[in-house]
C-alpha atoms as a PDB file:
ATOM      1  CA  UNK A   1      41.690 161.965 227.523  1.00  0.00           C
ATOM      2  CA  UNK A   2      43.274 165.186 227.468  1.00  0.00           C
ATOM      3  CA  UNK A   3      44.142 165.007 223.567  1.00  0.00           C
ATOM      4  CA  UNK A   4      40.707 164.340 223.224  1.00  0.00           C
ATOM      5  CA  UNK A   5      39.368 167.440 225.619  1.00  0.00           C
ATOM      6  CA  UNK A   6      42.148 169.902 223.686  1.00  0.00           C
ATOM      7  CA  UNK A   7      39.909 169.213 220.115  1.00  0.00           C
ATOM      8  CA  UNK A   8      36.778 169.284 221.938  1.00  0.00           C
ATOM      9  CA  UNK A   9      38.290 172.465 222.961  1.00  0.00           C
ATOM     10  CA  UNK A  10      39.549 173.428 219.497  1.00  0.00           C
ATOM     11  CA  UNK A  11      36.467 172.999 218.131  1.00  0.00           C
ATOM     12  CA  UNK A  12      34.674 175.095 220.177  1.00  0.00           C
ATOM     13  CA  UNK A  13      36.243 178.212 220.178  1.00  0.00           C
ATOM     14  CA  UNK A  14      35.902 178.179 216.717  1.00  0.00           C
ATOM     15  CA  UNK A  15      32.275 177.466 216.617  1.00  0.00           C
ATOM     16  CA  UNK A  16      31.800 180.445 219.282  1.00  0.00           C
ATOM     17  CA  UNK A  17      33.485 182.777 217.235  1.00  0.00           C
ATOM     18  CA  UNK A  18      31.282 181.862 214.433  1.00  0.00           C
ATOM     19  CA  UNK A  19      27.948 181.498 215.819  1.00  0.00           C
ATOM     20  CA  UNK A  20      28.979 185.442 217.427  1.00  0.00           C
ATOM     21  CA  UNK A  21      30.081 186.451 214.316  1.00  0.00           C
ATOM     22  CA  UNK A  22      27.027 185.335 213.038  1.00  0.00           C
ATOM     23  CA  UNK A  23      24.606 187.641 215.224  1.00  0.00           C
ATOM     24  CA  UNK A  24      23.481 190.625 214.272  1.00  0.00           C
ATOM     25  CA  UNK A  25      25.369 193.837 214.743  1.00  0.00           C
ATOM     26  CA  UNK A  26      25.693 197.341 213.837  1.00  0.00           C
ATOM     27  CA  UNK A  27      28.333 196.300 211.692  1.00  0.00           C
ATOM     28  CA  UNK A  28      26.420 193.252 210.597  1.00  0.00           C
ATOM     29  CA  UNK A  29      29.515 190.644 210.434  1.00  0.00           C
ATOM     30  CA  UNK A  30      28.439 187.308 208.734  1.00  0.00           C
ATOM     31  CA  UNK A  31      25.044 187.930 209.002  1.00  0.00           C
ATOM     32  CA  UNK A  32      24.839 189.624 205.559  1.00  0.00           C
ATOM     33  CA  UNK A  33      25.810 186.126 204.347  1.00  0.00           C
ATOM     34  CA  UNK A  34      23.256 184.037 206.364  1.00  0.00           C
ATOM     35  CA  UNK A  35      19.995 184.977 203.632  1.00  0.00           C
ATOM     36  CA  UNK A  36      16.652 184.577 204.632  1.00  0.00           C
ATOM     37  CA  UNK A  37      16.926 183.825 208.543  1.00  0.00           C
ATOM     38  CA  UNK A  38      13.062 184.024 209.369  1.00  0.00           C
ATOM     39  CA  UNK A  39      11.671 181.232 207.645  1.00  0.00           C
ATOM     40  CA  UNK A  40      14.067 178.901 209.465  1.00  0.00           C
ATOM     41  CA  UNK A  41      14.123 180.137 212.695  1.00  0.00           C
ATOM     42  CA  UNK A  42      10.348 181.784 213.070  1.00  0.00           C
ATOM     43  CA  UNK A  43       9.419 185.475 212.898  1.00  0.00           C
ATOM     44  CA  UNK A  44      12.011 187.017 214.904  1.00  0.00           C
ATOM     45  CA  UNK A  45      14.685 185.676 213.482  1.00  0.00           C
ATOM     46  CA  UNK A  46      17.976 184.239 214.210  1.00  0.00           C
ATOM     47  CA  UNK A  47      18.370 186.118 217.590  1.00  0.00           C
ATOM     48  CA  UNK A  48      17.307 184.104 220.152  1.00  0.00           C
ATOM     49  CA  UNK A  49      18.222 181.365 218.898  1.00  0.00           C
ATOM     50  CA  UNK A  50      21.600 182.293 217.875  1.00  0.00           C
ATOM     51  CA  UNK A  51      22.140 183.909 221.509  1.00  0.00           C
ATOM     52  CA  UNK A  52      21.155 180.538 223.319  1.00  0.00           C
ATOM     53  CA  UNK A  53      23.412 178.762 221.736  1.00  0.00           C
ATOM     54  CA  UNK A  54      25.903 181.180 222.097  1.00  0.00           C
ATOM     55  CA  UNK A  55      25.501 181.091 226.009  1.00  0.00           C
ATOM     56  CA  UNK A  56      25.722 176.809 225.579  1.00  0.00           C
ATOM     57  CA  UNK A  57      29.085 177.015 223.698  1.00  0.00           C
ATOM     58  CA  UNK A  58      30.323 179.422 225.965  1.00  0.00           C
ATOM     59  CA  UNK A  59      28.923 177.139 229.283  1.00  0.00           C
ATOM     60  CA  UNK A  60      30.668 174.080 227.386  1.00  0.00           C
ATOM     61  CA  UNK A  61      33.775 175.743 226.700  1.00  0.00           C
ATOM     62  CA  UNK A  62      34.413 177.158 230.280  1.00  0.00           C
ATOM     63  CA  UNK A  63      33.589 173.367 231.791  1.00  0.00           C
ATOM     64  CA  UNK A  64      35.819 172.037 229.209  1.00  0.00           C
ATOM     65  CA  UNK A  65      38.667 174.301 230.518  1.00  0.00           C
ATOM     66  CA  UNK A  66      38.249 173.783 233.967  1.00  0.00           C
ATOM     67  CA  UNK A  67      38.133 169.535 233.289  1.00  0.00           C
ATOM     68  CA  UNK A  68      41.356 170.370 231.097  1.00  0.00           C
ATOM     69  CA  UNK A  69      42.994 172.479 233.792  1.00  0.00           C
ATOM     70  CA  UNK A  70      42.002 169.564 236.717  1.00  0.00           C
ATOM     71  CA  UNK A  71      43.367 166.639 234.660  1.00  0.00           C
ATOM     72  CA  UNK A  72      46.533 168.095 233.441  1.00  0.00           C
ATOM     73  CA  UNK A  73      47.419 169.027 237.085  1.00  0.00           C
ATOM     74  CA  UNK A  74      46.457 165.913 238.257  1.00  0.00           C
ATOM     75  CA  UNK A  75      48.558 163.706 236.077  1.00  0.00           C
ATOM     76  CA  UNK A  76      51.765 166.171 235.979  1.00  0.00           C
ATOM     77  CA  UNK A  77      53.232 166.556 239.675  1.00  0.00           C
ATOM     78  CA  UNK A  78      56.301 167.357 238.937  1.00  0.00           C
ATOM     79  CA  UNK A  79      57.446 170.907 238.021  1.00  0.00           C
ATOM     80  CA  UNK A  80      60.532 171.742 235.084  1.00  0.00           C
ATOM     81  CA  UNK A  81      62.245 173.716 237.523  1.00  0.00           C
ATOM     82  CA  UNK A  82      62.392 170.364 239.791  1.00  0.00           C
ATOM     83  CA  UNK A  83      64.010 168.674 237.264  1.00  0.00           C
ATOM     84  CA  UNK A  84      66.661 171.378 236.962  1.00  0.00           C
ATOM     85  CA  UNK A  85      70.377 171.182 238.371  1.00  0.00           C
ATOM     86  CA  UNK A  86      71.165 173.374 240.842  1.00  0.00           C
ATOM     87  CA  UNK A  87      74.442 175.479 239.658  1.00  0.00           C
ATOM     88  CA  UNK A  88      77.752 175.166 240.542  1.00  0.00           C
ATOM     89  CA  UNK A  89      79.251 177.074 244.236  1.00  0.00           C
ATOM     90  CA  UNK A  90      80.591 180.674 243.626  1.00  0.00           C
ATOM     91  CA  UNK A  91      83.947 179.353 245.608  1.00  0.00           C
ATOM     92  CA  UNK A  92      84.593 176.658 242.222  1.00  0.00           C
ATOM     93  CA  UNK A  93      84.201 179.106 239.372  1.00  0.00           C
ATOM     94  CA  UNK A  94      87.086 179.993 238.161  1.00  0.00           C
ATOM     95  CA  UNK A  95      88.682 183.706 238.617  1.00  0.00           C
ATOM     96  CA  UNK A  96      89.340 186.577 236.725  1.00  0.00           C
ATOM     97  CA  UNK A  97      92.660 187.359 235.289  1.00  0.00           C
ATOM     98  CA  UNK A  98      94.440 190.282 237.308  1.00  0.00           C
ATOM     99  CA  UNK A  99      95.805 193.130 235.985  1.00  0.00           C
ATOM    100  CA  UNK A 100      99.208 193.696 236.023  1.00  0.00           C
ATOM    101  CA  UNK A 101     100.308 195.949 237.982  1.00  0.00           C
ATOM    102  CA  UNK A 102     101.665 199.528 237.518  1.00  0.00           C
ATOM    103  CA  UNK A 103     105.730 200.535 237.152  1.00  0.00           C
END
């Protein structure tokens, strides 16, 4: 189930940034490449459209990351640090050659 939310969630973050890219801007972005918008989408264009389905996407893709974060806490309860081994007493390691000293 997760697998299958992580491509859901693949998939839309790549759609976002195309349908955003896809509005129109000062700097235009892919909209230059879209043609003639208004006879698909009615007289004033892409926008409203483009910008509602902008907001769904982005509704979807925040749910989708809040069901991702729930089930991968629920099904991992352990941490990496618990698995970890806990080091060695400072009285076991071995010491540090001496100096010899001065004559």
């Amino acid at each position: 189930m997760t697998s299958t939310l992580l491509i859901v969630q693949i998939i839309l973050a790549i759609t976002i940034t195309i349908t955003v890219l896809l509005q129109k801007s000062s700097s235009i972005g892919l909209g230059a490449y879209s043609g003639s918008n208004e006879s698909v989408f009615g007289a004033k264009g892409p926008t409203g459209f483009l910008a509602k389905l902008t907001f769904t996407l982005a509704f979807a893709f925040i749910i989708n990351t809040l069901a991702l974060g729930y089930l991968y806490t629920s099904s991992n309860t352990s941490s990496v640090v618990d698995t970890m081994t806990p080091a060695a007493p400072a009285s076991s390691a071995p010491s540090a050659p001496t100096a010899p000293a001065d004559k």
